[in-house]
N, C-alpha and C. Protein backbone atom coordinates (compact mmCIF):
# COMPACT_ATOMS: atom_id res chain seq x y z
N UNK A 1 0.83 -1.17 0.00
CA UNK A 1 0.00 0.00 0.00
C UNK A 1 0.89 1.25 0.00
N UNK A 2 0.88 2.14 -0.93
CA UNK A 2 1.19 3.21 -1.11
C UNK A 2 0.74 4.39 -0.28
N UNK A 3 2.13 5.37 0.11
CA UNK A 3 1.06 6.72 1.11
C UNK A 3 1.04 7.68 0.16
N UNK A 4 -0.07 8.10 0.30
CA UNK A 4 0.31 9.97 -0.71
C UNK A 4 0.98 10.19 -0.50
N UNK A 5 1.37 10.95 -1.68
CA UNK A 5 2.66 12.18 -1.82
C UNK A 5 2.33 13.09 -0.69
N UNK A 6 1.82 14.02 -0.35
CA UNK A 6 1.31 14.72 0.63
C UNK A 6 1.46 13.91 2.14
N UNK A 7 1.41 12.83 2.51
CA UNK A 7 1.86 12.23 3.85
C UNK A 7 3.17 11.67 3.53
N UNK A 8 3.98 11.24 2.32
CA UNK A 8 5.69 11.26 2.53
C UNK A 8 5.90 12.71 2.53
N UNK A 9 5.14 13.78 2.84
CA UNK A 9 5.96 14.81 2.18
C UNK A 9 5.94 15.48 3.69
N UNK A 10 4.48 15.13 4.71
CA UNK A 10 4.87 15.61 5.75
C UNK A 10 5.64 15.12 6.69
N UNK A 11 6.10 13.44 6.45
CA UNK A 11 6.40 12.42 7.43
C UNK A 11 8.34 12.83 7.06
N UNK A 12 8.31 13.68 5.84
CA UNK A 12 10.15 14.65 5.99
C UNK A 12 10.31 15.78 6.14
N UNK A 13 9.27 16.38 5.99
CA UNK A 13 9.31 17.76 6.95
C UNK A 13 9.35 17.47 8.46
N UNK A 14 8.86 16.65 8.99
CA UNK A 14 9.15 16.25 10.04
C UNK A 14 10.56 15.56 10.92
N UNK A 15 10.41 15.13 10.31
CA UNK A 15 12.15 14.95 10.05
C UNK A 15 13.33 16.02 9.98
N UNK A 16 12.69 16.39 8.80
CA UNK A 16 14.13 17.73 8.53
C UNK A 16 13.70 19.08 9.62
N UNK A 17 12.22 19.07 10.22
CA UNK A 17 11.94 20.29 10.63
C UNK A 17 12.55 20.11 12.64
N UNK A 18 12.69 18.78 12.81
CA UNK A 18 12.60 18.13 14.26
C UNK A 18 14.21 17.78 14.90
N UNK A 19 14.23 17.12 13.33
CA UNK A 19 15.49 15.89 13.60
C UNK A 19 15.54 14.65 14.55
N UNK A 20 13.92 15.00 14.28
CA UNK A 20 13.07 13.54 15.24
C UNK A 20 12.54 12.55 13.92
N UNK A 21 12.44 11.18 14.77
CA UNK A 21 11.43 10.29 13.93
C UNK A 21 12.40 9.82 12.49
N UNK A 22 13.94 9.64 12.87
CA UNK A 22 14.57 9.60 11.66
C UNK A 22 16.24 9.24 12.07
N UNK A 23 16.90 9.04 11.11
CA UNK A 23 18.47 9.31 11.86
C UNK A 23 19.10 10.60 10.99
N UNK A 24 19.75 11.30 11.51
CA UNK A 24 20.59 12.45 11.05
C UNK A 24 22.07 12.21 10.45
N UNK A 25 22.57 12.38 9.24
CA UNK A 25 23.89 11.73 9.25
C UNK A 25 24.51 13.36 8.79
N UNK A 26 25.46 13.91 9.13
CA UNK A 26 26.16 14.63 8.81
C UNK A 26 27.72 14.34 8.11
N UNK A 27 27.85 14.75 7.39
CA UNK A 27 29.15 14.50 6.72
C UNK A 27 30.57 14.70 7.10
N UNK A 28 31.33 14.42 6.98
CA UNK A 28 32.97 14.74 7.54
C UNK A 28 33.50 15.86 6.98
N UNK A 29 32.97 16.80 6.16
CA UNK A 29 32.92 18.01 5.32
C UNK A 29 32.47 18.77 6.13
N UNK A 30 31.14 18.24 6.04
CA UNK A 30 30.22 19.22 7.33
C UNK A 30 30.67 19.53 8.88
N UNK A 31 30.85 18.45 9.27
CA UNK A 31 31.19 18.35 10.54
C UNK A 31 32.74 18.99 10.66
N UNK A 32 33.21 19.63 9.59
CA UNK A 32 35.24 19.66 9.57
C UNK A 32 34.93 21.25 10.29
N UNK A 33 33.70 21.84 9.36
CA UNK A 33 33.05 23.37 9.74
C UNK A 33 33.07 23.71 10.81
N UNK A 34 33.24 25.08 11.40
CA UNK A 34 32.86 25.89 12.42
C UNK A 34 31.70 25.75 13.11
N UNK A 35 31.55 25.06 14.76
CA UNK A 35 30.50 24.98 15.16
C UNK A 35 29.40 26.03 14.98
N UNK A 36 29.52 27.31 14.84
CA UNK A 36 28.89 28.16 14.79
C UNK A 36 28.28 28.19 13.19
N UNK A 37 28.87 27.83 12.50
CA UNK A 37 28.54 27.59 11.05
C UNK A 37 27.41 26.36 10.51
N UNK A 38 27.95 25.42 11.54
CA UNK A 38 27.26 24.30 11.14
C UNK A 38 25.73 24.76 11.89
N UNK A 39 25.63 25.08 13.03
CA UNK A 39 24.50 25.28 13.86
C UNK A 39 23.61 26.44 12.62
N UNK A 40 24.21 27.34 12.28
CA UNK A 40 23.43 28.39 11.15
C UNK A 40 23.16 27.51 10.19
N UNK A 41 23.49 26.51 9.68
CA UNK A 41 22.89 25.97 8.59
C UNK A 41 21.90 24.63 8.80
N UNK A 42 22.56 23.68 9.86
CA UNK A 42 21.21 23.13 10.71
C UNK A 42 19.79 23.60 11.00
N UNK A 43 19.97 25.18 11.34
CA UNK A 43 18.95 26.09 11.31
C UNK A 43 18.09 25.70 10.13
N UNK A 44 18.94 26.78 9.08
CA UNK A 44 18.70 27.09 7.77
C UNK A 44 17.97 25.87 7.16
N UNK A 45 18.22 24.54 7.31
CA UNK A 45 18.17 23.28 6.79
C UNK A 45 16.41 22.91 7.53
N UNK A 46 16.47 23.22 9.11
CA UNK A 46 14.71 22.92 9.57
C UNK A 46 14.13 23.95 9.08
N UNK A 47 13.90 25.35 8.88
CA UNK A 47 13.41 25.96 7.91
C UNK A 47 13.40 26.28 6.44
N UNK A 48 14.29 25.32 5.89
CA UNK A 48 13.96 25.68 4.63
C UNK A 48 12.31 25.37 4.15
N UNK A 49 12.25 25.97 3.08
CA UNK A 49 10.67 25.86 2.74
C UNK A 49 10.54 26.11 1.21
N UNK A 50 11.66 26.54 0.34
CA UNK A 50 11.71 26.68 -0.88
C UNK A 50 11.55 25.88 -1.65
N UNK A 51 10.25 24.97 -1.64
CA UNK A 51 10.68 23.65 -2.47
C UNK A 51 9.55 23.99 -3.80
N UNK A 52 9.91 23.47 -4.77
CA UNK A 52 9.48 24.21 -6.47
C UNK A 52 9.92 22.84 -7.44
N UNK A 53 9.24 23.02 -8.30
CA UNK A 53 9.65 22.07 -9.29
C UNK A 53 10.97 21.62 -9.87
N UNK A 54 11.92 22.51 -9.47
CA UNK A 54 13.45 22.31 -9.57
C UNK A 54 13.66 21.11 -8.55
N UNK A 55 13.69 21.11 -7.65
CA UNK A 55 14.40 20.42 -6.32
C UNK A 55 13.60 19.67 -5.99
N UNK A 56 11.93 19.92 -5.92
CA UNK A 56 11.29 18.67 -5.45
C UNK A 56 9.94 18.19 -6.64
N UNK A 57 10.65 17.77 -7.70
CA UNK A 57 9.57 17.12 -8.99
C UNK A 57 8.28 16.41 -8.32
N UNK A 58 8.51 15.78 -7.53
CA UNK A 58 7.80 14.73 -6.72
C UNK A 58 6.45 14.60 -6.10
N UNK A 59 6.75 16.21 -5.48
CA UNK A 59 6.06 16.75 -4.13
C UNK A 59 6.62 15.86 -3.18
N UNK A 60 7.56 14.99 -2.47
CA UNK A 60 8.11 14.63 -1.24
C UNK A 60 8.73 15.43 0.05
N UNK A 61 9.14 16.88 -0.21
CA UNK A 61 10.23 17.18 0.10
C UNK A 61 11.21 16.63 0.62
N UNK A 62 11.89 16.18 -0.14
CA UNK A 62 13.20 15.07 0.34
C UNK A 62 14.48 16.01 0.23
N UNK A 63 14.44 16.92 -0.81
CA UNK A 63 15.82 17.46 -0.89
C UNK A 63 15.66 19.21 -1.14
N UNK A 64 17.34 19.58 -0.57
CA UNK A 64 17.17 21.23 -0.66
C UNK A 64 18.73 21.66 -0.71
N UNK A 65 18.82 22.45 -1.18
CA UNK A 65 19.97 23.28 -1.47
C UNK A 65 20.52 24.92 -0.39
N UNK A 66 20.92 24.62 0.17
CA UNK A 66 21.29 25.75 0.43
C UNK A 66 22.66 26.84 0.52
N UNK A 67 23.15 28.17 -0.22
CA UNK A 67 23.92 28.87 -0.25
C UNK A 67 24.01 29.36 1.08
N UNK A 68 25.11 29.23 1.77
CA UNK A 68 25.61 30.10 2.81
C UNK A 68 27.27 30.76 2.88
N UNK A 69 27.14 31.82 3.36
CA UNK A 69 28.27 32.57 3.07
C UNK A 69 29.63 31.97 3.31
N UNK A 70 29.73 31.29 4.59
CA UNK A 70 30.88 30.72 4.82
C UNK A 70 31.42 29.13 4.85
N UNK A 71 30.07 28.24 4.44
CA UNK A 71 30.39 26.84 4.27
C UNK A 71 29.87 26.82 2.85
N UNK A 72 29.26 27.53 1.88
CA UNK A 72 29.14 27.56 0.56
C UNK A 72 27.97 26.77 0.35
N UNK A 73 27.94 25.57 -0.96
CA UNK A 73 26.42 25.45 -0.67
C UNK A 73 26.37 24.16 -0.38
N UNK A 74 25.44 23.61 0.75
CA UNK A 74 25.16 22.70 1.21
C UNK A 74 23.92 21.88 0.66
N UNK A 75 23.97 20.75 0.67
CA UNK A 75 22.67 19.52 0.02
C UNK A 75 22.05 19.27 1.48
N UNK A 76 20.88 19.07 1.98
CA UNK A 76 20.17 17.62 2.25
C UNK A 76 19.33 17.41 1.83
N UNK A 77 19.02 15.87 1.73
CA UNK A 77 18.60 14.65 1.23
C UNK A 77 18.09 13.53 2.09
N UNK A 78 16.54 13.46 2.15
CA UNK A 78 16.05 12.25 2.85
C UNK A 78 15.78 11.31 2.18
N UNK A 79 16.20 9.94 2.50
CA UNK A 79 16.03 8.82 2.07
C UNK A 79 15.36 7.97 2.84
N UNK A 80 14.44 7.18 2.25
CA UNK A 80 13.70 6.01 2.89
C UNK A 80 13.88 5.02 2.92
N UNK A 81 13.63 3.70 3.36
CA UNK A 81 13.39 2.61 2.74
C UNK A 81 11.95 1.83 2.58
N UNK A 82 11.41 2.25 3.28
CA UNK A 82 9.55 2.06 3.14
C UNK A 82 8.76 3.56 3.95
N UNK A 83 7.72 3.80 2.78
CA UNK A 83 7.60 5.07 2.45
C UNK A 83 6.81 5.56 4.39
N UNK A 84 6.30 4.51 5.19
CA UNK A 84 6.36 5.09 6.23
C UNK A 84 7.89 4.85 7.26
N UNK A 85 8.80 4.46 7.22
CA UNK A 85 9.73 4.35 7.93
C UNK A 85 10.97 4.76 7.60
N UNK A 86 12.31 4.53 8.36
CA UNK A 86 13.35 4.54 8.07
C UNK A 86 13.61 5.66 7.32
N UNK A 87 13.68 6.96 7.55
CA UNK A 87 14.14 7.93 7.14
C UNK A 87 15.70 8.19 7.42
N UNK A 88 16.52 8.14 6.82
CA UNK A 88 17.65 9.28 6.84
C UNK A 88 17.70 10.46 6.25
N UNK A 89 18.18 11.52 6.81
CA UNK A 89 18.59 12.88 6.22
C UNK A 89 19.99 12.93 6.51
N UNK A 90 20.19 13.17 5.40
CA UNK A 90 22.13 13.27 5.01
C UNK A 90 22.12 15.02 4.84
N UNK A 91 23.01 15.39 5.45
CA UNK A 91 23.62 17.01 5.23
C UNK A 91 25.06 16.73 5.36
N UNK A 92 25.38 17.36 3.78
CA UNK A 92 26.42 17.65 2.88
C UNK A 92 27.27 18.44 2.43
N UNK A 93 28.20 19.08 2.55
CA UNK A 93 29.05 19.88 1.12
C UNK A 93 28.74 19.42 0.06
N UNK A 94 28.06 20.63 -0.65
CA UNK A 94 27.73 20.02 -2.31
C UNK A 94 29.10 18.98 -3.06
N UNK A 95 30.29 19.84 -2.34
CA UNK A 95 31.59 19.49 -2.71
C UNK A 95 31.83 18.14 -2.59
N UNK A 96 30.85 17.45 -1.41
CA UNK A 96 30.79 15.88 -1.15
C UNK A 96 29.90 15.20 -1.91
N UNK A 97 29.11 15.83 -2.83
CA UNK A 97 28.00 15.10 -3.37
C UNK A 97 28.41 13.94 -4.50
């Protein structure tokens, strides 16, 4: 049984908005960053909200891009393995992608 697009889409906003209900993996790129840097884009990352036919074809919100001044631009990316469970969100250096 399949969930709507609209309930995978809130079950990773939840996720990306919480950093609950999921595992968080951060990268060795990411993590090399300025605590103070990484925490501004952790931010940046539970509020993003820009999602458009570029980044999310789907309607899932699984993925987002973000430019920041001093770690440049960063990816995350939620992945599933069954559309109610097992979420990861990976945050990236695009540079790691």
């Amino acid at each position: 049984m399949s969930l709507p697009t609209h309930k995978i889409a809130d079950l990773n906003d939840l996720l990306r908005t919480t950093f609950l209900t999921g595992k968080v993996v951060l990268t060795e790129g990411f993590r090399a960053l300025p605590e103070n840097v990484r925490e501004d884009v952790l931010t940046q990352v539970r509020c993003f909200s820009d999602f458009g036919p570029d980044n999310d074809p789907y309607g899932e919100h699984d993925f987002g891009s973000i430019d920041h001044l001093d770690a440049g631009r960063v990816f995350w990316k939620i992945d599933y393995y069954h559309e109610a469970t097992a979420r990861v969100l990976t945050i990236m250096l695009a540079s790691e992608y």
